[in-house]
PDB file of N, CA and C in Angstrom:
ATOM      1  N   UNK A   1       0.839  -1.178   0.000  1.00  0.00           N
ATOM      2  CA  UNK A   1       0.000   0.000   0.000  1.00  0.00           C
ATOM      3  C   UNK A   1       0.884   1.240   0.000  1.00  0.00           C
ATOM      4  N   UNK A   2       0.262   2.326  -0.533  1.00  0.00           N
ATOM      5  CA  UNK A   2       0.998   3.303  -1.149  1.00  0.00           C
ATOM      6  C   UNK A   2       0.657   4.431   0.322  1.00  0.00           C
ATOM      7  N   UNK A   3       1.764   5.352   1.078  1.00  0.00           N
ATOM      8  CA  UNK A   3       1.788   5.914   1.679  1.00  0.00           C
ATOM      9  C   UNK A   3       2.874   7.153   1.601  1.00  0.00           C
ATOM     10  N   UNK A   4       2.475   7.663   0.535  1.00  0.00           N
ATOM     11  CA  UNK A   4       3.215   8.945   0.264  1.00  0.00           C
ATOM     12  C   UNK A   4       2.809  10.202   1.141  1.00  0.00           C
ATOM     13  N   UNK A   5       4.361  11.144   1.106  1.00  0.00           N
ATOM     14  CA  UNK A   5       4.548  12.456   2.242  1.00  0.00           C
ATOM     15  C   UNK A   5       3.269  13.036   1.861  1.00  0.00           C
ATOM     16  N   UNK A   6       3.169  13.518   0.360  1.00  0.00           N
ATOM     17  CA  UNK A   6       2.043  14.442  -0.127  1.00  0.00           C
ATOM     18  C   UNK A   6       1.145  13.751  -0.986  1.00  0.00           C
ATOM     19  N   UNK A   7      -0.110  13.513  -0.726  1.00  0.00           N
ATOM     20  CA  UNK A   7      -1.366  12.955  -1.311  1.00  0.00           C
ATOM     21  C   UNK A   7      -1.442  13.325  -2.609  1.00  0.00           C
ATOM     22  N   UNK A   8      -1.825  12.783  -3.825  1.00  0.00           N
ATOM     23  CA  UNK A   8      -1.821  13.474  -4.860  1.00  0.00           C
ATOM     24  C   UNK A   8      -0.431  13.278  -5.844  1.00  0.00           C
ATOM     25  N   UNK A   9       0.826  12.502  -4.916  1.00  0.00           N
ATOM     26  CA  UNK A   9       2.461  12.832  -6.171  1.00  0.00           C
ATOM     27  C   UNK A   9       2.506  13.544  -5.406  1.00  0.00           C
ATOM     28  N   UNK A  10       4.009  14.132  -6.322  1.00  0.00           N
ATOM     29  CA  UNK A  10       4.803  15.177  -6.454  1.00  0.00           C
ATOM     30  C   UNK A  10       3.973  16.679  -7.117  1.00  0.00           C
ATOM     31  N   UNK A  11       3.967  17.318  -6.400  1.00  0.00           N
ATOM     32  CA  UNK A  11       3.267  18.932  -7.009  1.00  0.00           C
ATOM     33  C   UNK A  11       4.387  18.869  -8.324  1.00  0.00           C
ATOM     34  N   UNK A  12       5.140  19.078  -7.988  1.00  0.00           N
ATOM     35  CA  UNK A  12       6.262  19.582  -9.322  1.00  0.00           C
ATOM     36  C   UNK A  12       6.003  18.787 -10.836  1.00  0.00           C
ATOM     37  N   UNK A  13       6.006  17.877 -10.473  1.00  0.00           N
ATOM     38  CA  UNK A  13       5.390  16.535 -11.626  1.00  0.00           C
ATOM     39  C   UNK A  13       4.302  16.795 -12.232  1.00  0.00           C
ATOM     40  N   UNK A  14       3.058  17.075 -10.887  1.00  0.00           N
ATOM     41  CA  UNK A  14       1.567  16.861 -11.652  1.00  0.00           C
ATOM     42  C   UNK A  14       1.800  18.457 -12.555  1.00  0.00           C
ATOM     43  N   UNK A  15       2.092  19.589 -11.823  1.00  0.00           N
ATOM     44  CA  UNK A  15       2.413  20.956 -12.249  1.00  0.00           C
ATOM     45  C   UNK A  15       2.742  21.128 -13.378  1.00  0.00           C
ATOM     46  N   UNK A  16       4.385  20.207 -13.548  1.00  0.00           N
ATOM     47  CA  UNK A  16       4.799  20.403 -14.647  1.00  0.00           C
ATOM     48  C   UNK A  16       4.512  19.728 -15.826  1.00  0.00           C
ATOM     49  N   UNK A  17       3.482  18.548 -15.640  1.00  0.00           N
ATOM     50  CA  UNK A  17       2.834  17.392 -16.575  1.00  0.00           C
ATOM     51  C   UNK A  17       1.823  18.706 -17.148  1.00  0.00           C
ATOM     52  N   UNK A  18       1.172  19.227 -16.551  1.00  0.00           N
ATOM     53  CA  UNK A  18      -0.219  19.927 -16.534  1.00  0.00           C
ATOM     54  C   UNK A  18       0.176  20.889 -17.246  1.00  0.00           C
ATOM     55  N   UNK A  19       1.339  22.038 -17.109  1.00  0.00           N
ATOM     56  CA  UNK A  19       1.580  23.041 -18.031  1.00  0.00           C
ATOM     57  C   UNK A  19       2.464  23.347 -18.879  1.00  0.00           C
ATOM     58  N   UNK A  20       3.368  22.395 -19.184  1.00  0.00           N
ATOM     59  CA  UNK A  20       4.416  21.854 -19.996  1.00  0.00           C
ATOM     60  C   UNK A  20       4.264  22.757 -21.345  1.00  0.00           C
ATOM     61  N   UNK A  21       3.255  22.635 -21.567  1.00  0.00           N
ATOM     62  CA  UNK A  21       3.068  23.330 -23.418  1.00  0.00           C
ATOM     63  C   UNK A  21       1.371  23.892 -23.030  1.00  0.00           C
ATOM     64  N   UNK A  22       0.789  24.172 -21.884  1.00  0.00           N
ATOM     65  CA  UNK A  22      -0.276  25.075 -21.717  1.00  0.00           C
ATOM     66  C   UNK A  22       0.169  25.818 -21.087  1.00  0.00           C
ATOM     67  N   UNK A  23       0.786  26.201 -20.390  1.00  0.00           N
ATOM     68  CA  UNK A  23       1.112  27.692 -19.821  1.00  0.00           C
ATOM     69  C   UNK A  23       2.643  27.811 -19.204  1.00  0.00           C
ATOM     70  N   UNK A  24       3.443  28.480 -20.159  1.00  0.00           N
ATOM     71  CA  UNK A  24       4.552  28.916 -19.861  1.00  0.00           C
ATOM     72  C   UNK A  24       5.269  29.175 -18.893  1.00  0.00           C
ATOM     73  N   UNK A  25       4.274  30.394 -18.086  1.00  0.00           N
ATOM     74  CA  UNK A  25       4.540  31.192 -17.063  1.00  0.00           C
ATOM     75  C   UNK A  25       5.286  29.897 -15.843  1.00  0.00           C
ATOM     76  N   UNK A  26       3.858  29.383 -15.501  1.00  0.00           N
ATOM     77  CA  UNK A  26       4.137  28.024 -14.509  1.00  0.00           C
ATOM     78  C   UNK A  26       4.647  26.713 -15.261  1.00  0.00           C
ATOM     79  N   UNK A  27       5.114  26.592 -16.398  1.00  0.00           N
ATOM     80  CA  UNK A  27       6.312  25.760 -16.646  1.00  0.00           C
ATOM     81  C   UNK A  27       7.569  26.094 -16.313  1.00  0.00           C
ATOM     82  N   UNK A  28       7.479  27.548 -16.391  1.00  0.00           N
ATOM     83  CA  UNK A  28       8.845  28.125 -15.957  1.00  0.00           C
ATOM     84  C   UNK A  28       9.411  28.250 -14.367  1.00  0.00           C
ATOM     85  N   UNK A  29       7.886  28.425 -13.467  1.00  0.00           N
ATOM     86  CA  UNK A  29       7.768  28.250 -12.094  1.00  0.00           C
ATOM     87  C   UNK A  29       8.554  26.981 -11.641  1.00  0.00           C
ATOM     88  N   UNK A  30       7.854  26.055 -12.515  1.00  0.00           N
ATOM     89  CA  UNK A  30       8.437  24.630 -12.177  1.00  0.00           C
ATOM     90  C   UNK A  30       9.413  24.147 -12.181  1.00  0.00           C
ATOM     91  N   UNK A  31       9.894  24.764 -13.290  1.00  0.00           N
ATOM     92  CA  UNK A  31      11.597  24.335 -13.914  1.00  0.00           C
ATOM     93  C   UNK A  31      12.841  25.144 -12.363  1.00  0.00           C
ATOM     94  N   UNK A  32      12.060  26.414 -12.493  1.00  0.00           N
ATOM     95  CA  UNK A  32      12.968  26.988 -11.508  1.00  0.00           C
ATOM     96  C   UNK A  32      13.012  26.303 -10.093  1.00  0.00           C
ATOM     97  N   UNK A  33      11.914  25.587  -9.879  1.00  0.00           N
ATOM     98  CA  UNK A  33      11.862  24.893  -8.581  1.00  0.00           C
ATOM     99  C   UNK A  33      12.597  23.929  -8.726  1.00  0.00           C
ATOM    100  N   UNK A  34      12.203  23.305  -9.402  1.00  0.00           N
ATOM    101  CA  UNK A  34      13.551  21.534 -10.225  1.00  0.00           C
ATOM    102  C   UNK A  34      14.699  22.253  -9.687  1.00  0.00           C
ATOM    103  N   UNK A  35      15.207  23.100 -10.726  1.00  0.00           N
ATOM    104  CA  UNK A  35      16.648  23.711 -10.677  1.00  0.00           C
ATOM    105  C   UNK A  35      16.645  23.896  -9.071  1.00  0.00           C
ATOM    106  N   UNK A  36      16.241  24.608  -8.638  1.00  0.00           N
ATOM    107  CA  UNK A  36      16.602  24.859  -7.093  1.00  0.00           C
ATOM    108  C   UNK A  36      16.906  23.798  -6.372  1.00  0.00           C
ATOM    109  N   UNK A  37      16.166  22.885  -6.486  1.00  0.00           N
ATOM    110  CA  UNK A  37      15.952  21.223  -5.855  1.00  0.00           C
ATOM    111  C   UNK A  37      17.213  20.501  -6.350  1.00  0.00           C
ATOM    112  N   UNK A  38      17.588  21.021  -7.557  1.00  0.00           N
ATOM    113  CA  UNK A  38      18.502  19.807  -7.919  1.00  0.00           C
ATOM    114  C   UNK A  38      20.218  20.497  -7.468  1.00  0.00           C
ATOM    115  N   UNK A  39      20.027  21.861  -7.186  1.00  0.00           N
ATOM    116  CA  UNK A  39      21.389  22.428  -6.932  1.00  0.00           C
ATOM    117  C   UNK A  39      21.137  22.638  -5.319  1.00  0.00           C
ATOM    118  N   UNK A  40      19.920  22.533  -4.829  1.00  0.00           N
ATOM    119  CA  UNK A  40      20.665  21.577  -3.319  1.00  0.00           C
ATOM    120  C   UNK A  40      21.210  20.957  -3.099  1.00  0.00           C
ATOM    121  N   UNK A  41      20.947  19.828  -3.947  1.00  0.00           N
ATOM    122  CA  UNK A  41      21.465  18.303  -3.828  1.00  0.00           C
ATOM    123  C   UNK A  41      22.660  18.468  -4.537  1.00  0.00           C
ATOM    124  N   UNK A  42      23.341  19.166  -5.182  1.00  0.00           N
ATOM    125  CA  UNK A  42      24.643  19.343  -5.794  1.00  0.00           C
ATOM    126  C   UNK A  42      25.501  19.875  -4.577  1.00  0.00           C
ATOM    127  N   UNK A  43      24.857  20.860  -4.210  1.00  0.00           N
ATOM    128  CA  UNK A  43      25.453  21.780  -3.089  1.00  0.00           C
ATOM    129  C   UNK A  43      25.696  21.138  -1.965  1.00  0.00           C
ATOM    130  N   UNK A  44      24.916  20.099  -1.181  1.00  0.00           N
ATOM    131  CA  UNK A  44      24.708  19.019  -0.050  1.00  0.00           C
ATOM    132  C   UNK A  44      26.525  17.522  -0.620  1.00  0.00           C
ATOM    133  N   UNK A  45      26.222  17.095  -1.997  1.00  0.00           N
ATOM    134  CA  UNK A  45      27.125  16.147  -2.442  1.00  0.00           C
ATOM    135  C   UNK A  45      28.862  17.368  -2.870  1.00  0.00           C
ATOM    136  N   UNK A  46      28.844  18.578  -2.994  1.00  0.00           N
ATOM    137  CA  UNK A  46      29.856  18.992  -3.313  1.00  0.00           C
ATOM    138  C   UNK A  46      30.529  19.458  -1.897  1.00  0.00           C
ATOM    139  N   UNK A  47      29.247  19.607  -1.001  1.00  0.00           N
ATOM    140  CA  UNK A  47      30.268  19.582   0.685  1.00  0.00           C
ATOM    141  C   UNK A  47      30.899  18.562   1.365  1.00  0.00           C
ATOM    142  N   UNK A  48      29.735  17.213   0.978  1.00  0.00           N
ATOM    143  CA  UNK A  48      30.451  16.106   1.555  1.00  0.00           C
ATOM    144  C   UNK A  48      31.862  15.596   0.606  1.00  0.00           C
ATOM    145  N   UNK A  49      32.020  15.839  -0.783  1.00  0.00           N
ATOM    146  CA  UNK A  49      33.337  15.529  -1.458  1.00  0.00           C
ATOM    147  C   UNK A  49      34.543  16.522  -0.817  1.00  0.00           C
ATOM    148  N   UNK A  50      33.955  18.126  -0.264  1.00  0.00           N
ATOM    149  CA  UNK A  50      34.857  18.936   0.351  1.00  0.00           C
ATOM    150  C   UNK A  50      35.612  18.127   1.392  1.00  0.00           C
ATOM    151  N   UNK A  51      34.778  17.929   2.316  1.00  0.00           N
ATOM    152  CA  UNK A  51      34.736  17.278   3.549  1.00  0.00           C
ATOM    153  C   UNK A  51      35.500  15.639   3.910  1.00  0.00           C
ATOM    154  N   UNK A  52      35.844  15.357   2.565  1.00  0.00           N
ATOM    155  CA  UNK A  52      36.426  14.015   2.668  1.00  0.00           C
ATOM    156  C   UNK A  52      35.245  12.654   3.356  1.00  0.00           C
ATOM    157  N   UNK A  53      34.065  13.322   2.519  1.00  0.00           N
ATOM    158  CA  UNK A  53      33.412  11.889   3.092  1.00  0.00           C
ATOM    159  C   UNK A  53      32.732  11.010   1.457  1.00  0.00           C
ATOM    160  N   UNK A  54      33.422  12.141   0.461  1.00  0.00           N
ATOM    161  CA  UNK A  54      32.917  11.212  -0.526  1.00  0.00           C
ATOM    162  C   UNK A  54      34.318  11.651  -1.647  1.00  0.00           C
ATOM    163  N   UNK A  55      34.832  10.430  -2.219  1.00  0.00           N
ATOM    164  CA  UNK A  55      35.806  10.371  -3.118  1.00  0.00           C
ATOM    165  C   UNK A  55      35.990  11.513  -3.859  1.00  0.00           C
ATOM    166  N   UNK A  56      37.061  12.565  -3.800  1.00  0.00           N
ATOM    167  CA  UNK A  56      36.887  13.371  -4.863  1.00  0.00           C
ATOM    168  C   UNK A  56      37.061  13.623  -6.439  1.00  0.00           C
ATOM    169  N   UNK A  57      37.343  12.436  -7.266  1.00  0.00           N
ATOM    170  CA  UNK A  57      36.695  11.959  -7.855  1.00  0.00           C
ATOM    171  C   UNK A  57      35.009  11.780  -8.811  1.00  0.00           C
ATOM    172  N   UNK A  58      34.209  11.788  -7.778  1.00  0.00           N
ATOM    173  CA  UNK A  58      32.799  11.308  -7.992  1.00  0.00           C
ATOM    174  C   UNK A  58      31.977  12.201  -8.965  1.00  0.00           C
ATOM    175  N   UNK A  59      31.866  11.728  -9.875  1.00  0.00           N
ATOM    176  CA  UNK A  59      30.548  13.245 -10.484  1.00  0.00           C
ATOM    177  C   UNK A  59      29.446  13.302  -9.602  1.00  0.00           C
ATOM    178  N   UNK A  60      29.526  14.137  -8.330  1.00  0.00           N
ATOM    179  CA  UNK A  60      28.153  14.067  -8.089  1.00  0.00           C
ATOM    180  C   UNK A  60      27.477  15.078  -8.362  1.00  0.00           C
ATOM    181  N   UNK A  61      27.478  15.756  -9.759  1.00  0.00           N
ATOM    182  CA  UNK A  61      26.646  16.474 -10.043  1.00  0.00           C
ATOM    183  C   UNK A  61      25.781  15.527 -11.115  1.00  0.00           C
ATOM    184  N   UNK A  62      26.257  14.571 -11.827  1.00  0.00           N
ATOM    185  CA  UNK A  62      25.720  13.631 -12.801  1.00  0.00           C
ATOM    186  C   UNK A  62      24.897  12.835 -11.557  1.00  0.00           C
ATOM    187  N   UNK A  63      25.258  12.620 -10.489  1.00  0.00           N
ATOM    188  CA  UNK A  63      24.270  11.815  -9.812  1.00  0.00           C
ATOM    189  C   UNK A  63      22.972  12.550  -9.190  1.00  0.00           C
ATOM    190  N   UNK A  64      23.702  13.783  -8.888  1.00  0.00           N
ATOM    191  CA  UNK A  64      22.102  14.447  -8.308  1.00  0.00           C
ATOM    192  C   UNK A  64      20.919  14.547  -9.505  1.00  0.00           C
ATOM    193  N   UNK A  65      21.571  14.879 -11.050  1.00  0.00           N
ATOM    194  CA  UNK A  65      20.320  14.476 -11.821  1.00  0.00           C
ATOM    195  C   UNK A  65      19.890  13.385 -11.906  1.00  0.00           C
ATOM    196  N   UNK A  66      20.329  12.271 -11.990  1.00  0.00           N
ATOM    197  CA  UNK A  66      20.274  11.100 -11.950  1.00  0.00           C
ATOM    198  C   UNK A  66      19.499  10.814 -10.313  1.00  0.00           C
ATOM    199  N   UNK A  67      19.622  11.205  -9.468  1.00  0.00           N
ATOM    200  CA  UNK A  67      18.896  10.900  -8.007  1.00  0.00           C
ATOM    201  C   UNK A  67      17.699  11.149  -7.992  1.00  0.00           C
ATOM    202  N   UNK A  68      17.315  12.758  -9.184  1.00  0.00           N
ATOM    203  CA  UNK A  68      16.799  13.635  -9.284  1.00  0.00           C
ATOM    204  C   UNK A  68      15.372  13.029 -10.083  1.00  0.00           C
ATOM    205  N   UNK A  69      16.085  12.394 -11.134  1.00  0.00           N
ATOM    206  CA  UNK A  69      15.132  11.642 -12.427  1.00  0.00           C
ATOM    207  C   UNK A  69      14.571  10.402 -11.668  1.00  0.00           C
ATOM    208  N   UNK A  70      15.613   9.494 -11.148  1.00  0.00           N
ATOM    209  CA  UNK A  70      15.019   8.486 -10.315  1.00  0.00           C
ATOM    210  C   UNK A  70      14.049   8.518  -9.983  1.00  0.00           C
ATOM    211  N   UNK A  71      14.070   9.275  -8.529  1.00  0.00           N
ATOM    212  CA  UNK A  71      13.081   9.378  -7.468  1.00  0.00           C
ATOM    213  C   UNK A  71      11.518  10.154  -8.357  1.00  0.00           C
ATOM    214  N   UNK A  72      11.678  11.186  -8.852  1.00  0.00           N
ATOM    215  CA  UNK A  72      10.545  11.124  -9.874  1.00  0.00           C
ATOM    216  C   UNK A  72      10.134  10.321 -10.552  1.00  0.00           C
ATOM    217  N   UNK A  73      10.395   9.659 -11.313  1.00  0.00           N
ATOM    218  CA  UNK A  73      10.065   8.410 -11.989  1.00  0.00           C
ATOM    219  C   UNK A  73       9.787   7.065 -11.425  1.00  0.00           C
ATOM    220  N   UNK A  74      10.126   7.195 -10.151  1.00  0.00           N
ATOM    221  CA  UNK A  74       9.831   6.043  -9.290  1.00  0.00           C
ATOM    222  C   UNK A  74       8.457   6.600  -8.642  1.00  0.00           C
ATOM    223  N   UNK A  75       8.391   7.939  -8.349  1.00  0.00           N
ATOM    224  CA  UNK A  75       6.869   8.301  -7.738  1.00  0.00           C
ATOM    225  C   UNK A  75       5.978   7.810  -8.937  1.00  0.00           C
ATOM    226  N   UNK A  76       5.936   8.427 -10.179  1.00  0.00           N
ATOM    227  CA  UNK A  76       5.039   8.285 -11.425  1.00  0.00           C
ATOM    228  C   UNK A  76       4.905   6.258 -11.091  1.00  0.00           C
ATOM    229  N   UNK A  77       5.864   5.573 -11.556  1.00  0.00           N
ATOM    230  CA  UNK A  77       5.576   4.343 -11.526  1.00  0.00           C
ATOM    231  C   UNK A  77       4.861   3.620 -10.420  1.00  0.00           C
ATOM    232  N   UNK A  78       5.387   4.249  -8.800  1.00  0.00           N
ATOM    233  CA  UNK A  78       4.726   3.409  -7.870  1.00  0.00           C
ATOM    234  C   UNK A  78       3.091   3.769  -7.933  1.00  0.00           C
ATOM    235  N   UNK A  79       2.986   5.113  -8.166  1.00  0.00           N
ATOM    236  CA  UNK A  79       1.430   5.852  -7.902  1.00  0.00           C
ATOM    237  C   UNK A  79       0.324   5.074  -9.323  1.00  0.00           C
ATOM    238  N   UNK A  80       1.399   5.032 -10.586  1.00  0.00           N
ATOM    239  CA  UNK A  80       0.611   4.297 -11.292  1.00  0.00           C
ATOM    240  C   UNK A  80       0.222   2.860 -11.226  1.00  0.00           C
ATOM    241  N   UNK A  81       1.487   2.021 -10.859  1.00  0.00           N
ATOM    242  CA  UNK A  81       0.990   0.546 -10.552  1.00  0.00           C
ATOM    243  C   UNK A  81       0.560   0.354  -9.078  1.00  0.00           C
ATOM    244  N   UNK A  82       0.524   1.180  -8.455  1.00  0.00           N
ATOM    245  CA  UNK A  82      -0.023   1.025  -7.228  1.00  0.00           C
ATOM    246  C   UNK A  82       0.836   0.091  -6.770  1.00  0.00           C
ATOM    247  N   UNK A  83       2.041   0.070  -6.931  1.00  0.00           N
ATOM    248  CA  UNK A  83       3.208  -0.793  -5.937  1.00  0.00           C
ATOM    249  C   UNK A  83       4.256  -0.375  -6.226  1.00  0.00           C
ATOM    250  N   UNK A  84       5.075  -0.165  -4.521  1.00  0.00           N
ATOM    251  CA  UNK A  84       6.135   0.568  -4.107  1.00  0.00           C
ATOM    252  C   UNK A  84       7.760  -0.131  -4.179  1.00  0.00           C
ATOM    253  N   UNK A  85       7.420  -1.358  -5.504  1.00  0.00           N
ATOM    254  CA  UNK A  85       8.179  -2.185  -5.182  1.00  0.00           C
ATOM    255  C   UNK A  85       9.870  -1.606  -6.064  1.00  0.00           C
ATOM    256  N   UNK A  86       8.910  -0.880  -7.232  1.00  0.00           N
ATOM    257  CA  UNK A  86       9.852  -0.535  -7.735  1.00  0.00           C
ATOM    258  C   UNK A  86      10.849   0.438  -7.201  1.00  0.00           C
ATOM    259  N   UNK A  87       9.946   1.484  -6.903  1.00  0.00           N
ATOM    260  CA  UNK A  87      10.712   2.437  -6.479  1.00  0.00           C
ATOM    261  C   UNK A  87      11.788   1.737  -5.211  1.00  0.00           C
ATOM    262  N   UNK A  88      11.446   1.234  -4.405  1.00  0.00           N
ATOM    263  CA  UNK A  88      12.303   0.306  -3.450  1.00  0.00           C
ATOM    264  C   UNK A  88      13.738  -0.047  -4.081  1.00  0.00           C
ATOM    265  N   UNK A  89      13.470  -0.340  -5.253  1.00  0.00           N
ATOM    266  CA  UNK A  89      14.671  -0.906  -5.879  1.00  0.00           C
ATOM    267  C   UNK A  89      15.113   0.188  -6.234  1.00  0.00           C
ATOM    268  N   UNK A  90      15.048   1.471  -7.110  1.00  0.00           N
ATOM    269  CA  UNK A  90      15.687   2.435  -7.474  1.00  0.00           C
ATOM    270  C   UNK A  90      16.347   3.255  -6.232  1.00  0.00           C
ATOM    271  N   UNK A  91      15.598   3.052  -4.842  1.00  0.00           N
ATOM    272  CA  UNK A  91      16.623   4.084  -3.808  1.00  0.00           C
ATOM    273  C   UNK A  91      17.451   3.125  -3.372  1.00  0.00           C
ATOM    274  N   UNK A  92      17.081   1.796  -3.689  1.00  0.00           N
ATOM    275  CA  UNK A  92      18.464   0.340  -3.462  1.00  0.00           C
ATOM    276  C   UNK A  92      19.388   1.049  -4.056  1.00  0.00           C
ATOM    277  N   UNK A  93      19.582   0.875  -5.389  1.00  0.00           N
ATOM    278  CA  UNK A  93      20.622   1.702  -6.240  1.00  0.00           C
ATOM    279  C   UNK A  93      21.359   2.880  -6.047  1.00  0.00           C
ATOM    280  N   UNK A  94      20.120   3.745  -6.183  1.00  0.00           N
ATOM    281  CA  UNK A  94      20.970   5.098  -4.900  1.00  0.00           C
ATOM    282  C   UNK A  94      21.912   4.706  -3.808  1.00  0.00           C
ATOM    283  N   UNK A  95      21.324   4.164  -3.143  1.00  0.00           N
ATOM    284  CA  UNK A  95      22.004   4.123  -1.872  1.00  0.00           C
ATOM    285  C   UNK A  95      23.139   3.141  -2.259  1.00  0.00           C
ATOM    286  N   UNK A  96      23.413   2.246  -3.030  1.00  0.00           N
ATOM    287  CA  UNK A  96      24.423   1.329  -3.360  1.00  0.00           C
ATOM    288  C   UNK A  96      25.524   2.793  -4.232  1.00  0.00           C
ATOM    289  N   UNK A  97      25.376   3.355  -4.839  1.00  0.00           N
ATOM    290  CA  UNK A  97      25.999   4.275  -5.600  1.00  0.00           C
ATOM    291  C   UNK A  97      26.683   5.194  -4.576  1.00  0.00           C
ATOM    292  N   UNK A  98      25.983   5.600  -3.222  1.00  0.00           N
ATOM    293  CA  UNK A  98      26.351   6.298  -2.684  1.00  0.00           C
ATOM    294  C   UNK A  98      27.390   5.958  -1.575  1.00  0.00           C
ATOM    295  N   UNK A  99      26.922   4.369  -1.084  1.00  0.00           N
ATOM    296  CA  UNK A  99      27.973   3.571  -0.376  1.00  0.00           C
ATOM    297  C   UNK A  99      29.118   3.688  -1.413  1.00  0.00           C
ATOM    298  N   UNK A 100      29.066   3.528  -2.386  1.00  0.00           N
ATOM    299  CA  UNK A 100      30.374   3.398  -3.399  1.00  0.00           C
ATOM    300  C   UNK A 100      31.410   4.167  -3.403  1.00  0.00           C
ATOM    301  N   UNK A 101      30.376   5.646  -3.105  1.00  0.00           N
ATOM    302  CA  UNK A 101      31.344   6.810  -3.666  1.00  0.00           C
ATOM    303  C   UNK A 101      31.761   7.613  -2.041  1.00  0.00           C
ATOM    304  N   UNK A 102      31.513   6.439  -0.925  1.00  0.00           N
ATOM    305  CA  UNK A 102      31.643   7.043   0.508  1.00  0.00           C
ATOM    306  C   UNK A 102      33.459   6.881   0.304  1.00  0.00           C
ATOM    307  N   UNK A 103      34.089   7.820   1.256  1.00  0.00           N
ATOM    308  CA  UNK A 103      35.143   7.202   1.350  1.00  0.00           C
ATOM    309  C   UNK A 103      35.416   6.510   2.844  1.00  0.00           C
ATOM    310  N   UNK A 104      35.468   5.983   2.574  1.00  0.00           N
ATOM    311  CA  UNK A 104      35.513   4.750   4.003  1.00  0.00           C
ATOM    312  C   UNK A 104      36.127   6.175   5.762  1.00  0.00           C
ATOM    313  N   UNK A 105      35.379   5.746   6.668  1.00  0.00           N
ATOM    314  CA  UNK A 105      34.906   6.229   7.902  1.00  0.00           C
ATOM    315  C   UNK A 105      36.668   5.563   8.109  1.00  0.00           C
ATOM    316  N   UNK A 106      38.124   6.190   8.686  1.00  0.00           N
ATOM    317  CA  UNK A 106      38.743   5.873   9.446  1.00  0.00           C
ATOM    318  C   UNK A 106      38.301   5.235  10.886  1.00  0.00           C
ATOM    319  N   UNK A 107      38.745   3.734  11.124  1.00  0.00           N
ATOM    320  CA  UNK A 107      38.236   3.063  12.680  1.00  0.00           C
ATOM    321  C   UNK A 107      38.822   3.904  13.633  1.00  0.00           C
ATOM    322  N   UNK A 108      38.211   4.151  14.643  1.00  0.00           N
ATOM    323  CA  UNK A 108      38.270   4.225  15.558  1.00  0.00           C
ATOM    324  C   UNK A 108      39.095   2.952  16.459  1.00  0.00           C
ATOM    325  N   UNK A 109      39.823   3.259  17.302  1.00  0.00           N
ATOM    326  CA  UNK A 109      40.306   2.560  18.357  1.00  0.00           C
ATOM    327  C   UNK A 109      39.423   2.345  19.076  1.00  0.00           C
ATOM    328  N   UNK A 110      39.569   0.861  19.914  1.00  0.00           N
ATOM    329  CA  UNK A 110      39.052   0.832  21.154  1.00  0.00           C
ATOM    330  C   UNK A 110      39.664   1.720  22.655  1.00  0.00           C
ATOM    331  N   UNK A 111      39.090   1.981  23.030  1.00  0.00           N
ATOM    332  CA  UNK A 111      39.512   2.881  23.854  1.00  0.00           C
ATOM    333  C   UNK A 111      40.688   2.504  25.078  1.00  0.00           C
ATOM    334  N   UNK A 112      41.641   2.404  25.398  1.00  0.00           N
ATOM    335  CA  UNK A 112      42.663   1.483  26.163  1.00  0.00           C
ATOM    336  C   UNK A 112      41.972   0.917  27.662  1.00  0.00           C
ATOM    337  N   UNK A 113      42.050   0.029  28.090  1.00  0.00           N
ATOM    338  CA  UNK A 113      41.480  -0.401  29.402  1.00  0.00           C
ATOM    339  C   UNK A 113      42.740  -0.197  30.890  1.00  0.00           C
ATOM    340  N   UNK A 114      41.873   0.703  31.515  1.00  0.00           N
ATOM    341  CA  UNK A 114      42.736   1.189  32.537  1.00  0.00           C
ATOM    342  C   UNK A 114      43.649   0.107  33.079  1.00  0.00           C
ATOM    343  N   UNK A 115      45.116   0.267  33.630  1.00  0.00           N
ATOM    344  CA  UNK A 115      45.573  -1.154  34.461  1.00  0.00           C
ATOM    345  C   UNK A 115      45.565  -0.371  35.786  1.00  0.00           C
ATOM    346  N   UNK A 116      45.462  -1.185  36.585  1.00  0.00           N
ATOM    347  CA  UNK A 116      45.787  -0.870  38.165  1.00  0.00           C
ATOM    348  C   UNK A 116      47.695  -1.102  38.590  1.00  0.00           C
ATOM    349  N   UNK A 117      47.649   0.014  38.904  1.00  0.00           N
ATOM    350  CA  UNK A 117      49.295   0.138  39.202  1.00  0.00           C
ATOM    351  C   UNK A 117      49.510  -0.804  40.374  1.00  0.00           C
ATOM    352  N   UNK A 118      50.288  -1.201  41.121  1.00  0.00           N
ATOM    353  CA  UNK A 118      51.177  -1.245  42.207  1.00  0.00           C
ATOM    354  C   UNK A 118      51.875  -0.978  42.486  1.00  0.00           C
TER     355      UNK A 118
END
């Protein structure tokens, strides 16, 4: 059973399905919201590559569209077949992509165990 944040999809989706080539104005609304949405998620993956928690290396600007297209396309599919199975599998992937591009957490020591002097 389907238990999505917002009833109805994604606003941005139904929005931008709805005025795509009927009304400009709010195609353009939409797009600018995308864009905003998707250069969070650039901005969020270009701190953690700062930060040494993700390979620097990684395109993660190719992945935030790609995270971006996903997760939309996984709402459209689950809401249409009425099962969440797919989408399940596409944030599998995500999240396998993102373990990938982690750069491994340095261990920690165990902490030394006191001795008793004499």
């Amino acid at each position: 059973m389907l238990n999505p944040p917002i009833q109805g999809g994604c606003p941005m989706m139904n929005f931008g399905m709805e005025a795509d080539d009927t009304n400009p104005e709010i195609r353009e609304m939409v797009n600018q919201t995308i864009c905003t949405v998707q250069q969070g998620m650039i901005d969020v993956l270009a701190r953690g590559v700062k930060d040494g928690e993700f390979k620097k290396d990684w395109n993660y600007r190719a992945f935030a569209l790609k995270a971006y297209a996903m997760v939309e396309g996984g709402i459209l599919v689950s809401r249409v077949s009425r099962d969440i199975s797919q989408m399940k599998m596409l944030v599998k992937m995500l999240k396998n992509e993102i373990e990938t591009e982690a750069v491994a957490a340095p261990k920690k020591s165990a902490p030394k165990k006191a001795t008793k002097r004499k």
